[in-house]
N, C-alpha and C. Protein backbone atom coordinates (compact mmCIF):
# COMPACT_ATOMS: atom_id res chain seq x y z
N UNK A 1 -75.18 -45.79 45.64
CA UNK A 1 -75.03 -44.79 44.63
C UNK A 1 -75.97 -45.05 43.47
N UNK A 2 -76.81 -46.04 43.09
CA UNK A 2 -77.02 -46.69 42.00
C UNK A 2 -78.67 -45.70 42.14
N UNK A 3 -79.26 -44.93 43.34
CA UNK A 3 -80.13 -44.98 43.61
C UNK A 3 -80.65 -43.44 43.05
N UNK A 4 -79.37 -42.69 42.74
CA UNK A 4 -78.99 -41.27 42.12
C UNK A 4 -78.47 -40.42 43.20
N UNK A 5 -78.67 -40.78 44.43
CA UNK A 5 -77.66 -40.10 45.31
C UNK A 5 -77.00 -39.76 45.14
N UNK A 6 -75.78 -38.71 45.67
CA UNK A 6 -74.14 -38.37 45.47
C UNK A 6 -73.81 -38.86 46.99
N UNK A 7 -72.89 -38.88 46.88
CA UNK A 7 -72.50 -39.75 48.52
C UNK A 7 -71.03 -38.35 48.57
N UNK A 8 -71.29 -37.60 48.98
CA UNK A 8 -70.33 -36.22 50.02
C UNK A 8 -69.25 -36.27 50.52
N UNK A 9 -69.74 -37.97 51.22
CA UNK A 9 -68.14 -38.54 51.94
C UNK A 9 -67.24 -38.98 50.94
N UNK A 10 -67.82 -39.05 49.68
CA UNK A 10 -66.56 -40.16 49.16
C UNK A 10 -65.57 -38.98 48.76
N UNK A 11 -64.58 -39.92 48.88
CA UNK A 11 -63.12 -39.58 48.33
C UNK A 11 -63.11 -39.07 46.53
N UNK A 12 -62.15 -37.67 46.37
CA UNK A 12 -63.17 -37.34 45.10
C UNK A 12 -62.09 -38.46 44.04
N UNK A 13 -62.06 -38.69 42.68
CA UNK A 13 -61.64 -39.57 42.00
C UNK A 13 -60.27 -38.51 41.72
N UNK A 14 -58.97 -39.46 41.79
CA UNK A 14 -57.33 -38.95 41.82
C UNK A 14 -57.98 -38.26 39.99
N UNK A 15 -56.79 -37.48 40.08
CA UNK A 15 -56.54 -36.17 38.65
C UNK A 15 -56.44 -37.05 37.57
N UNK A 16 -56.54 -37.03 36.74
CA UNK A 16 -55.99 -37.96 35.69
C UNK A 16 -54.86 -37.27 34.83
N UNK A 17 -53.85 -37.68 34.59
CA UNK A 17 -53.13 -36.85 34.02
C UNK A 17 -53.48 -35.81 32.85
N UNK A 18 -52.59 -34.92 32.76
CA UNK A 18 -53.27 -33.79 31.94
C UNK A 18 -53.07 -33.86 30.27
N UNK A 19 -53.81 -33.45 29.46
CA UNK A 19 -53.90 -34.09 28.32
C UNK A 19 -52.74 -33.10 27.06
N UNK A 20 -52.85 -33.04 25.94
CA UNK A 20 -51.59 -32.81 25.32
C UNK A 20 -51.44 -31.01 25.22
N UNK A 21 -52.95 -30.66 25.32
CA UNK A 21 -53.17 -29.59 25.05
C UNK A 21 -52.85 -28.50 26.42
N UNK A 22 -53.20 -29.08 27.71
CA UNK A 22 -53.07 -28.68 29.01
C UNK A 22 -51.40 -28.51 29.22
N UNK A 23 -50.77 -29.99 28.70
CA UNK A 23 -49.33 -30.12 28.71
C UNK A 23 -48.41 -28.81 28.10
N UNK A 24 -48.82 -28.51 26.89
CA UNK A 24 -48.27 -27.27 25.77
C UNK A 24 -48.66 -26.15 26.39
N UNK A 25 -49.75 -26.36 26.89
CA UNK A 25 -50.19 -24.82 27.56
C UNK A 25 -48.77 -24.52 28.87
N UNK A 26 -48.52 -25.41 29.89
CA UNK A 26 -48.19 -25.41 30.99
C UNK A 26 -46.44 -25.06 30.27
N UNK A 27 -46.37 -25.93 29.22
CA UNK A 27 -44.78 -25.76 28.82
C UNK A 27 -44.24 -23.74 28.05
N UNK A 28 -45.40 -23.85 27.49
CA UNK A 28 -45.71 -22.09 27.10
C UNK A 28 -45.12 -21.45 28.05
N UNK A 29 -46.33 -21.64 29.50
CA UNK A 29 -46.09 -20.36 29.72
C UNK A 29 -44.87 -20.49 30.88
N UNK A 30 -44.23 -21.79 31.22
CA UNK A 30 -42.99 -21.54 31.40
C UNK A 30 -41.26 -21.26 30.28
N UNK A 31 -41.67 -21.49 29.48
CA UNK A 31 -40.89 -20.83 28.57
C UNK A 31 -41.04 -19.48 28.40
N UNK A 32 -42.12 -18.65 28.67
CA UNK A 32 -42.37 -17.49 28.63
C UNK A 32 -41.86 -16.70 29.65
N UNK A 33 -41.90 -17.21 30.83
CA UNK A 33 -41.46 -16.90 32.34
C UNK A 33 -40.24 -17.08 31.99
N UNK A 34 -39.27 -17.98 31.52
CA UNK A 34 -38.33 -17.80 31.46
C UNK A 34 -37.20 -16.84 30.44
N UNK A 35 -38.33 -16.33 29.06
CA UNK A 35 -38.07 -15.66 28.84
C UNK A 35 -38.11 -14.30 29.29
N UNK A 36 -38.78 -14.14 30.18
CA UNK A 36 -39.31 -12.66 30.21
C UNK A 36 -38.14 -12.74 31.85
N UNK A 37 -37.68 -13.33 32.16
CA UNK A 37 -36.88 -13.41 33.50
C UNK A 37 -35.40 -13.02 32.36
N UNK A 38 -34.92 -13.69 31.62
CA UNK A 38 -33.94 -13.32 30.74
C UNK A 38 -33.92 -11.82 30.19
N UNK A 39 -35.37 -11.31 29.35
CA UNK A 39 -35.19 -10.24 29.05
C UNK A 39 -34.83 -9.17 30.59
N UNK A 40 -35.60 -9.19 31.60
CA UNK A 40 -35.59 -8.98 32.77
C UNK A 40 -33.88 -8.31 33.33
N UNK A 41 -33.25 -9.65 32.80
CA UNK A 41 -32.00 -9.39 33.61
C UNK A 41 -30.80 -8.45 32.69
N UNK A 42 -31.40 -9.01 31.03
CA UNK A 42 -30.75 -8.10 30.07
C UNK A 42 -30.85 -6.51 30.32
N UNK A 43 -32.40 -6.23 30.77
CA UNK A 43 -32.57 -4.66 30.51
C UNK A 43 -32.00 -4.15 31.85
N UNK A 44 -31.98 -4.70 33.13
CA UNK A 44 -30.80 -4.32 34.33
C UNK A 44 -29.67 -4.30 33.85
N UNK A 45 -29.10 -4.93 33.29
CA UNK A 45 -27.55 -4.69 32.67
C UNK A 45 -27.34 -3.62 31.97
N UNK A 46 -28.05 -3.79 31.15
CA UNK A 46 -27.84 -2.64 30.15
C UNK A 46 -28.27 -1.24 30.14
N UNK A 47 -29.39 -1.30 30.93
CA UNK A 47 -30.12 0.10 31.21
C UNK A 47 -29.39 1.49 30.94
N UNK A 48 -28.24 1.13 32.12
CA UNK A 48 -27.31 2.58 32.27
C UNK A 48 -26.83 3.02 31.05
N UNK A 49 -26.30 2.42 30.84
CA UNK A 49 -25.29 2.33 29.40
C UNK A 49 -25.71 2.60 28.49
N UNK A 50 -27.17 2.32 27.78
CA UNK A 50 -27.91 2.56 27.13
C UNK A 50 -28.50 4.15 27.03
N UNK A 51 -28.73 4.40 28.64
CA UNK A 51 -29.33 5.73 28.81
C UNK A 51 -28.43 6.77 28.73
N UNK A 52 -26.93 6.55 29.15
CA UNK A 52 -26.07 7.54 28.95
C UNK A 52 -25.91 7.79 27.75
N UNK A 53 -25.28 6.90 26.49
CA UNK A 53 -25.41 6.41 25.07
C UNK A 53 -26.34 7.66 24.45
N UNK A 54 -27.68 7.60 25.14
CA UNK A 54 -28.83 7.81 24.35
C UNK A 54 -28.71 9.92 24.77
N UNK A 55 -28.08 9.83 25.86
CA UNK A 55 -28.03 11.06 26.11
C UNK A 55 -26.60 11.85 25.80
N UNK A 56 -25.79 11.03 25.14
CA UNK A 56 -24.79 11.82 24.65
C UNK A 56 -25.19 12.28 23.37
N UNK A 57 -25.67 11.71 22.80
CA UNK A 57 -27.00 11.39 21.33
C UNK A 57 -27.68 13.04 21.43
N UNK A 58 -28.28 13.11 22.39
CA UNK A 58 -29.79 13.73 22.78
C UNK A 58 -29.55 15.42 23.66
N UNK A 59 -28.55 14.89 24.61
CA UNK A 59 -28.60 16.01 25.72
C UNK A 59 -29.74 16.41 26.69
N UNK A 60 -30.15 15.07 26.59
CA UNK A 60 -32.04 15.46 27.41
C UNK A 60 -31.73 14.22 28.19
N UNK A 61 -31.97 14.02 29.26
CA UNK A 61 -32.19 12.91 30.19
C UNK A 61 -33.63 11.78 29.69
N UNK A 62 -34.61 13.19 29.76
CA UNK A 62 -35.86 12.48 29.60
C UNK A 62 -36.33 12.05 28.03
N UNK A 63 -35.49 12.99 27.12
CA UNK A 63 -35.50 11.98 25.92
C UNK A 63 -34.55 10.51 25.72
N UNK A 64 -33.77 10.46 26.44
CA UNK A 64 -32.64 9.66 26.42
C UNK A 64 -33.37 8.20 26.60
N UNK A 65 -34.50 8.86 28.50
CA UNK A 65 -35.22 7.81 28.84
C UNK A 65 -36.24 7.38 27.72
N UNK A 66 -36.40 7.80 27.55
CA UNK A 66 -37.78 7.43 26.11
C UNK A 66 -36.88 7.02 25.04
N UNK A 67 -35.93 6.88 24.33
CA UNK A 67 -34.94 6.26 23.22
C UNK A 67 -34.53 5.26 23.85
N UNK A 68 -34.36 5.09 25.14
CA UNK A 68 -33.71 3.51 26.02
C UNK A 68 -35.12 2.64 25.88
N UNK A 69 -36.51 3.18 26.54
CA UNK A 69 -37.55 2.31 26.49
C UNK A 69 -37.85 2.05 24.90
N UNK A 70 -37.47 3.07 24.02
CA UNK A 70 -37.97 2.34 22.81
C UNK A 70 -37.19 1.31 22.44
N UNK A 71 -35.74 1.33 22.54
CA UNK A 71 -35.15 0.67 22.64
C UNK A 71 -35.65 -1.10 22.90
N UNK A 72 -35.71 -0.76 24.32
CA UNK A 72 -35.87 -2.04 24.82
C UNK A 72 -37.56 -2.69 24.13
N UNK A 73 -38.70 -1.78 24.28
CA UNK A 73 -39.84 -2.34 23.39
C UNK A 73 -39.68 -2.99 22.15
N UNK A 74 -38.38 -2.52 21.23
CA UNK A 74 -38.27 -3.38 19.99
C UNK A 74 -37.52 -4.55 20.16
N UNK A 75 -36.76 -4.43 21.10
CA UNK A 75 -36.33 -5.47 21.74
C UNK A 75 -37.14 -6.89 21.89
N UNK A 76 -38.17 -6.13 22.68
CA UNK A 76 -38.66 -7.35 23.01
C UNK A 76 -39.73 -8.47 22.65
N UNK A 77 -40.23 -6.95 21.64
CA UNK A 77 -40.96 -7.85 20.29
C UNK A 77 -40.14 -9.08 19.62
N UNK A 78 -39.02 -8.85 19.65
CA UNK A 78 -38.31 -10.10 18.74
C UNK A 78 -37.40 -10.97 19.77
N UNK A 79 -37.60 -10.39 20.67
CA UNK A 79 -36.81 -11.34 21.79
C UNK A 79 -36.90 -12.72 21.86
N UNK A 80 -37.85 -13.58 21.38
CA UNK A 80 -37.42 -14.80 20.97
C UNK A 80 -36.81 -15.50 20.30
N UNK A 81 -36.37 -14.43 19.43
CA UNK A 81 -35.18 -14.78 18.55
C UNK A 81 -34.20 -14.42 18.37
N UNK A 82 -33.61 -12.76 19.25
CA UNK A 82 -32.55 -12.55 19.27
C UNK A 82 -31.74 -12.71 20.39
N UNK A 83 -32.43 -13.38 21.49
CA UNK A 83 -31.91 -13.22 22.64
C UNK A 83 -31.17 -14.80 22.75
N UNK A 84 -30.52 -15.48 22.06
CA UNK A 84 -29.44 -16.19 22.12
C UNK A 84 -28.17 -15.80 20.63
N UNK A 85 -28.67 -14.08 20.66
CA UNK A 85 -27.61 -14.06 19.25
C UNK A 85 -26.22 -13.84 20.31
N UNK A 86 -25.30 -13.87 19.18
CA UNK A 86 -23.65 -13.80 20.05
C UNK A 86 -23.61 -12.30 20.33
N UNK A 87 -24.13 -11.20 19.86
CA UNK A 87 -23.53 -10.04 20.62
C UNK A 87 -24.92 -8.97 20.93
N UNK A 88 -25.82 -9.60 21.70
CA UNK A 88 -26.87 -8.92 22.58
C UNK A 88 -26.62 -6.98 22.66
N UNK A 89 -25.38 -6.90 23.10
CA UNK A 89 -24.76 -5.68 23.24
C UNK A 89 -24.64 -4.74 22.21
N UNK A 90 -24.26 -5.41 21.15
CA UNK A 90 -24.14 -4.65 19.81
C UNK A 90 -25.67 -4.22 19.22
N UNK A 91 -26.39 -5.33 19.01
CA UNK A 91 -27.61 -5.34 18.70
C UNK A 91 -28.48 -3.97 19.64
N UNK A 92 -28.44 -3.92 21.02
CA UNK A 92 -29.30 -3.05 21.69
C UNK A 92 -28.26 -1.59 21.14
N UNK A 93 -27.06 -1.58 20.76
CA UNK A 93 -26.65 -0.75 20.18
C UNK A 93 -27.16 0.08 19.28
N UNK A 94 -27.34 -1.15 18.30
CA UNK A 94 -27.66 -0.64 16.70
C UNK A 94 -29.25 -0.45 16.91
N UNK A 95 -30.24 -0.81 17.73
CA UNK A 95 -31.35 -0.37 17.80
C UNK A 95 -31.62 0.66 18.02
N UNK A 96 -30.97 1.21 19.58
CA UNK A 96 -30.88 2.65 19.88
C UNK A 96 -30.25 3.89 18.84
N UNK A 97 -29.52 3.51 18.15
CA UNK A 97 -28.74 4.63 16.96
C UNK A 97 -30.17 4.34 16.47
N UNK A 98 -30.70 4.13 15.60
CA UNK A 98 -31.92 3.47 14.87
C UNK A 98 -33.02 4.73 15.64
N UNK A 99 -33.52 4.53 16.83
CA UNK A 99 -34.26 5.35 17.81
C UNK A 99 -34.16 6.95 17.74
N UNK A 100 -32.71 6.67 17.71
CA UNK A 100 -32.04 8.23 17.71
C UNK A 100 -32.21 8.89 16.46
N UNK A 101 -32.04 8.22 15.45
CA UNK A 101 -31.72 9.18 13.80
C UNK A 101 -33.22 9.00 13.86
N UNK A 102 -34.33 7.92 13.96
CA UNK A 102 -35.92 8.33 13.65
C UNK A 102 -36.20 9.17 14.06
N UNK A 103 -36.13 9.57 15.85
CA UNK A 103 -36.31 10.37 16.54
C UNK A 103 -35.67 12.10 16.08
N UNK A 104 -34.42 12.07 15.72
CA UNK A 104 -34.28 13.29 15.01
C UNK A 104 -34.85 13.67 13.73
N UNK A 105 -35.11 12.51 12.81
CA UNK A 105 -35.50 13.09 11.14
C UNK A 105 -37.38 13.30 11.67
N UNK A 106 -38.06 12.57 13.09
CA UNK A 106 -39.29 13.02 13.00
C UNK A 106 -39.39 14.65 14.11
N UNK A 107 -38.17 14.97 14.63
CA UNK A 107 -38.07 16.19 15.06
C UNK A 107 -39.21 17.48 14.95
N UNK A 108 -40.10 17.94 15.46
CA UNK A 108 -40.89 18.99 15.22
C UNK A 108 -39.61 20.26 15.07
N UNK A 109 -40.03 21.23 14.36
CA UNK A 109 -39.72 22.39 13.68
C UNK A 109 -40.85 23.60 14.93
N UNK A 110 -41.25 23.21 16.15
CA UNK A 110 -41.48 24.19 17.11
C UNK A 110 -40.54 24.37 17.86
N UNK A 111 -39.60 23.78 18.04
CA UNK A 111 -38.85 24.20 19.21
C UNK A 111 -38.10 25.19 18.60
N UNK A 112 -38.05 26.37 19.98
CA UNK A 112 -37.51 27.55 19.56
C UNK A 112 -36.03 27.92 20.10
N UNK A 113 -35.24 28.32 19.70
CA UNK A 113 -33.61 28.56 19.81
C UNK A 113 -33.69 29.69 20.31
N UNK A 114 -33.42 30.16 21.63
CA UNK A 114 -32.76 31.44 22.37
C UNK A 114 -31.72 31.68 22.08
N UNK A 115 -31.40 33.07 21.99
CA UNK A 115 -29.98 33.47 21.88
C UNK A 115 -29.10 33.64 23.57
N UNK A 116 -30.16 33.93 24.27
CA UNK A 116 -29.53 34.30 25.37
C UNK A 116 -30.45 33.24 26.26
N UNK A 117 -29.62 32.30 27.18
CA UNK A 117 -29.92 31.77 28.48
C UNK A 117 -30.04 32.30 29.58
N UNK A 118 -31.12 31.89 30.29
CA UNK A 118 -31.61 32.30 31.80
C UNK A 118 -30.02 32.28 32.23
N UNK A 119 -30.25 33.69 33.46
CA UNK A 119 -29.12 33.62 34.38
C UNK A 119 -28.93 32.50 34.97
N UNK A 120 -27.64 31.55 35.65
CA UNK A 120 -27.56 30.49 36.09
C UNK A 120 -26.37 30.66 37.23
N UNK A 121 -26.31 29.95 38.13
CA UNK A 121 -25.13 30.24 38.90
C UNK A 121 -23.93 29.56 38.54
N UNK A 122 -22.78 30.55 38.75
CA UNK A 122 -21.54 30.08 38.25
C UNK A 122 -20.93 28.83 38.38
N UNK A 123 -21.32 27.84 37.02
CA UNK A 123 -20.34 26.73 37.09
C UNK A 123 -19.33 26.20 37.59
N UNK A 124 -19.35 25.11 37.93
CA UNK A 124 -17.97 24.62 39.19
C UNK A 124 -17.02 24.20 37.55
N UNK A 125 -15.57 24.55 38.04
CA UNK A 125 -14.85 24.51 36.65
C UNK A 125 -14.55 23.04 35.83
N UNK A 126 -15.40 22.01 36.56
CA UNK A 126 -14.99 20.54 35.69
C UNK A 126 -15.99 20.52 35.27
N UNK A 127 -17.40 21.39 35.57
CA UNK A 127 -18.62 21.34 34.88
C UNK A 127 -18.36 22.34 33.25
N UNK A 128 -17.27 23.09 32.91
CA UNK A 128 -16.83 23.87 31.72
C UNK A 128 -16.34 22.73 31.00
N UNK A 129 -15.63 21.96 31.51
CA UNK A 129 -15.03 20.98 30.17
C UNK A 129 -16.16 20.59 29.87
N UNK A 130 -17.30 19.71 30.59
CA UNK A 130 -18.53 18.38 30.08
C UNK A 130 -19.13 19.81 29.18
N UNK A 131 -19.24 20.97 29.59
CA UNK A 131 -20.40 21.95 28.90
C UNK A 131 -20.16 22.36 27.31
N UNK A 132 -18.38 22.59 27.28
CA UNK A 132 -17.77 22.81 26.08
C UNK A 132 -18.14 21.49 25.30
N UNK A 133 -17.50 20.32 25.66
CA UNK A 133 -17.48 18.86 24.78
C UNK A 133 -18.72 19.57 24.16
N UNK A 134 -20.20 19.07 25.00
CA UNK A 134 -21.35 18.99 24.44
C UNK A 134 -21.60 19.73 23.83
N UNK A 135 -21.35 20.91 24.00
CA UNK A 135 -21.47 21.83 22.98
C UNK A 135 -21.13 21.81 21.83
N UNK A 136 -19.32 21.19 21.73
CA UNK A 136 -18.79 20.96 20.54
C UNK A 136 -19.57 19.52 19.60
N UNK A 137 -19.89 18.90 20.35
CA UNK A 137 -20.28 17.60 20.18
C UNK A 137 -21.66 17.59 19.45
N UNK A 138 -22.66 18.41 19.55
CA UNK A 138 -23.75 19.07 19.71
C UNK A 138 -24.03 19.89 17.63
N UNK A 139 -22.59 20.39 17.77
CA UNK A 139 -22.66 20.90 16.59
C UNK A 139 -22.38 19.95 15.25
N UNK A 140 -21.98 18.16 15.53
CA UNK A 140 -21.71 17.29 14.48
C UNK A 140 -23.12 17.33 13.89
N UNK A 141 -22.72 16.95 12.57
CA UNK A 141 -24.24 15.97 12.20
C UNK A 141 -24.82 14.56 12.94
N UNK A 142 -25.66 14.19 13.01
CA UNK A 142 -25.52 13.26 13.95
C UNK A 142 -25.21 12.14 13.57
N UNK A 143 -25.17 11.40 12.68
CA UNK A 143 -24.42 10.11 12.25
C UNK A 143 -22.97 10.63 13.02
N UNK A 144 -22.34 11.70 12.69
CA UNK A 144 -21.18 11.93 13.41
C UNK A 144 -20.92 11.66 15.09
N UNK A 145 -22.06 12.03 15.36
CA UNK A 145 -22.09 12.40 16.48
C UNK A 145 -21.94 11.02 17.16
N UNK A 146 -23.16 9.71 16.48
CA UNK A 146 -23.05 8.65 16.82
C UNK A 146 -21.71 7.98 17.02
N UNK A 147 -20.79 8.37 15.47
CA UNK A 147 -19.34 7.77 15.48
C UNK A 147 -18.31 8.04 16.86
N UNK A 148 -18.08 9.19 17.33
CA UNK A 148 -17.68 10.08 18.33
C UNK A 148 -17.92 9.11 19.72
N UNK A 149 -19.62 9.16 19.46
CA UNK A 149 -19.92 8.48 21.55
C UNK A 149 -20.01 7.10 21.33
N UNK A 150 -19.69 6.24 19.98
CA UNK A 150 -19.62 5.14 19.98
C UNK A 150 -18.00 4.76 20.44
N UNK A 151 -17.37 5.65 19.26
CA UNK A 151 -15.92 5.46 19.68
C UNK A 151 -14.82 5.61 20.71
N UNK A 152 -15.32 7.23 21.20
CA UNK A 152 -14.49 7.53 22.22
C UNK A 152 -15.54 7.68 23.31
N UNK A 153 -16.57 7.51 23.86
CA UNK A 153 -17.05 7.52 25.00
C UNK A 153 -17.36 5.74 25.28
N UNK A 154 -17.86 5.14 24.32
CA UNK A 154 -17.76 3.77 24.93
C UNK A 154 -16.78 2.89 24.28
N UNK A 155 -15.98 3.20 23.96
CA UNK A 155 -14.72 2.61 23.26
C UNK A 155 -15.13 1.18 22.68
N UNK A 156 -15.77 1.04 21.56
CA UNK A 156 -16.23 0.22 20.51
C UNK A 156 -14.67 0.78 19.17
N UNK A 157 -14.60 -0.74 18.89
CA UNK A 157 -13.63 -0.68 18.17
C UNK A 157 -14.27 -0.14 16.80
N UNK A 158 -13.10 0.47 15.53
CA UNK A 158 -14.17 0.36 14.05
C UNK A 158 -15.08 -0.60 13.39
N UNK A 159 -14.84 -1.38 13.93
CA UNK A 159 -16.16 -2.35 13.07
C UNK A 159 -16.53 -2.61 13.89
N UNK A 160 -16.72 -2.70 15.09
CA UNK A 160 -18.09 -2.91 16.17
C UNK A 160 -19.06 -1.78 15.34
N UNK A 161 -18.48 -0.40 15.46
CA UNK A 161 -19.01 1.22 15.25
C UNK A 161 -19.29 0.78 13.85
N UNK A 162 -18.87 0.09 12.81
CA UNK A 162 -19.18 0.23 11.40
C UNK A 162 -20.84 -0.99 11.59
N UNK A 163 -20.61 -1.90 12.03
CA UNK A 163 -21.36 -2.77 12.28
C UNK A 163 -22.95 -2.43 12.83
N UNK A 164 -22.93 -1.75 13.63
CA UNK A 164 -23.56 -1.25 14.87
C UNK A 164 -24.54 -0.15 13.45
N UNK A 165 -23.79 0.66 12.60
CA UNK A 165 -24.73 1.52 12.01
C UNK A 165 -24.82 1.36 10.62
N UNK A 166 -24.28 0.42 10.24
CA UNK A 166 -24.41 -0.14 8.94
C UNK A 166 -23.68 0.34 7.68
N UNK A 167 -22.31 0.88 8.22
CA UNK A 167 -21.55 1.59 7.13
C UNK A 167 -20.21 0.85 7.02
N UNK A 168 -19.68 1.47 6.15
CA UNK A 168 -18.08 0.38 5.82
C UNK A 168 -16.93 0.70 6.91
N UNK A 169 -16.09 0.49 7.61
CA UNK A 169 -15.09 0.52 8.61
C UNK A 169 -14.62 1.49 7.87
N UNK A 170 -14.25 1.93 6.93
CA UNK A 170 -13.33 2.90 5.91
C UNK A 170 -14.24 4.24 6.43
N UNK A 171 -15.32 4.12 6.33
CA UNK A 171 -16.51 5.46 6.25
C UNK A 171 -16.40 5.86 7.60
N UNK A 172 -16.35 4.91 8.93
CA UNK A 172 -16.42 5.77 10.09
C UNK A 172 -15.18 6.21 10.81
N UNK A 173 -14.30 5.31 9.98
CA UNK A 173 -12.36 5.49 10.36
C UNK A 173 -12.34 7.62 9.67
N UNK A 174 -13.05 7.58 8.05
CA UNK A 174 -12.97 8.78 7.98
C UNK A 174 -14.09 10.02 8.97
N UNK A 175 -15.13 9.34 8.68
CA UNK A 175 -15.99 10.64 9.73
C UNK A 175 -15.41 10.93 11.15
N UNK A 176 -14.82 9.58 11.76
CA UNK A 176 -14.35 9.99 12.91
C UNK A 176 -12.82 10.99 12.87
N UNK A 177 -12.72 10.59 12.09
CA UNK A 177 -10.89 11.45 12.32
C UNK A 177 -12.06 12.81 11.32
N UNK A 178 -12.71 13.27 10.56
CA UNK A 178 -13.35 14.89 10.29
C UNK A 178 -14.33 15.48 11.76
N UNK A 179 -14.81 14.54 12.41
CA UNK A 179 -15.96 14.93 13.48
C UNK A 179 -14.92 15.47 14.66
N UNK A 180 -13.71 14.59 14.98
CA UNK A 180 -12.54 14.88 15.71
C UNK A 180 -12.03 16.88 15.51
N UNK A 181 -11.51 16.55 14.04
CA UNK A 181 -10.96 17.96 13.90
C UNK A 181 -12.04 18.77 13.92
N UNK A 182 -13.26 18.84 13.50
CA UNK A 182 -13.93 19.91 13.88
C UNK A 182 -14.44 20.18 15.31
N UNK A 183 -14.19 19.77 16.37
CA UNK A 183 -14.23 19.18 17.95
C UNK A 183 -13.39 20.15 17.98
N UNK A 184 -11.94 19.64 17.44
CA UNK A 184 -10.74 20.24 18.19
C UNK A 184 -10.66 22.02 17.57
N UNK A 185 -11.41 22.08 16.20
CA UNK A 185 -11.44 23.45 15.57
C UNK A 185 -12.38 24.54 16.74
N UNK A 186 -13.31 23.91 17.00
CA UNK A 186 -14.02 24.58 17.50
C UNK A 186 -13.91 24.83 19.24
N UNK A 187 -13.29 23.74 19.65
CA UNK A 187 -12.28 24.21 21.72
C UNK A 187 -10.99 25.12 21.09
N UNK A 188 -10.52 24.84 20.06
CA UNK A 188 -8.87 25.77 20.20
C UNK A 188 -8.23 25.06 20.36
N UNK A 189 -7.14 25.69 20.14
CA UNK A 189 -5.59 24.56 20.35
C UNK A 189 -5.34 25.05 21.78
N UNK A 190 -5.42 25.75 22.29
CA UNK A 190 -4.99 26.09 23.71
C UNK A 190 -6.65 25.55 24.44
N UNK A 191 -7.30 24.91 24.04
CA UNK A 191 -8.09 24.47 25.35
C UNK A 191 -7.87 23.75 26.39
N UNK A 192 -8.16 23.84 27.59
CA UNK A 192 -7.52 23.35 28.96
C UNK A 192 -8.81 22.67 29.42
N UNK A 193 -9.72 23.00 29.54
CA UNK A 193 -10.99 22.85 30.21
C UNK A 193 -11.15 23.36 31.59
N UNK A 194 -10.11 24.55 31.91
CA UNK A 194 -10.20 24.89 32.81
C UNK A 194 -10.50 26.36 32.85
């Protein structure tokens, strides 16, 4: 070898261990993998729940879907730090209400209100109750509206619901029992849903 040759056959020289910087790199990006496997399994859990949530909110499927992904995008910007808080659930809560009231106060002023709907074929009669609710449901303000599908569609206690939107347990104990009677003002006292 001394002669400047390379010699082909030799055996190449063992790895030398990897240095501090290689080490941090390798520890990164399995902490990262393991975060992103965590967020992963959070947004399967929650998905549904979220999207229904977002569409009792909305009445649009495909806005619902777009308030769940924003959802989860703010999510995951901070996901290194919220994803060992104690109530994951609440939090993707209070983000999506958050989604929802931006999403309504940036509302365009084009969409246009028909008085009369395309002909449709006659409703099967358990499809009249879901059509009335929403309808009734439809006409809250929407902070109300939030109180309503927080309370009685996913049964969150008052201070989960006070928590979740940032108001006093007193404030949504009252909007919910006013959002209620105007529900019930507007089906009738004789409503059946049938």
């Amino acid at each position: 070898m001394s002669s400047g040759h390379i010699d082909v056959c030799a055996t190449p020289p063992t790895e030398r261990p990897a240095g501090p910087l290689a080490r941090w790199s390798a520890a990164r990006r399995r902490e990262r993998s393991t975060r992103d496997e965590d967020f992963s399994a959070f947004v399967a859990a929650t998905a549904p729940r979220l999207r229904r949530t977002a569409y009792l909110m909305c009445r649009d499927w495909h806005l619902a879907q777009d308030l769940t992904q924003i959802t989860f995008v703010k999510m995951y910007a901070s996901w290194g730090r919220i994803r060992h808080a104690a109530n994951l659930d609440a939090y993707s809560r209070r983000v999506l209400m958050n989604a929802v009231f931006d999403q309504r106060s940036r509302r365009s002023d084009t969409e246009v209100v028909c008085a009369d709907l395309p002909e449709r074929p006659q409703p099967v009669a358990t499809t009249d109750l879901h059509v009335a609710l929403m309808s009734a449901l439809a006409t809250l303000p929407i902070r109300d509206q939030a109180i309503v599908v927080l309370r009685h569609w996913e049964d969150q206690s008052v201070a989960t619901v006070a928590r979740i939107l940032g108001i006093s347990a007193s404030a949504v104990k009252m909007r919910d029992a006013r959002a209620l009677g105007r529900i019930r003002t507007l089906l009738g006292d004789d409503f059946t849903g049938s």
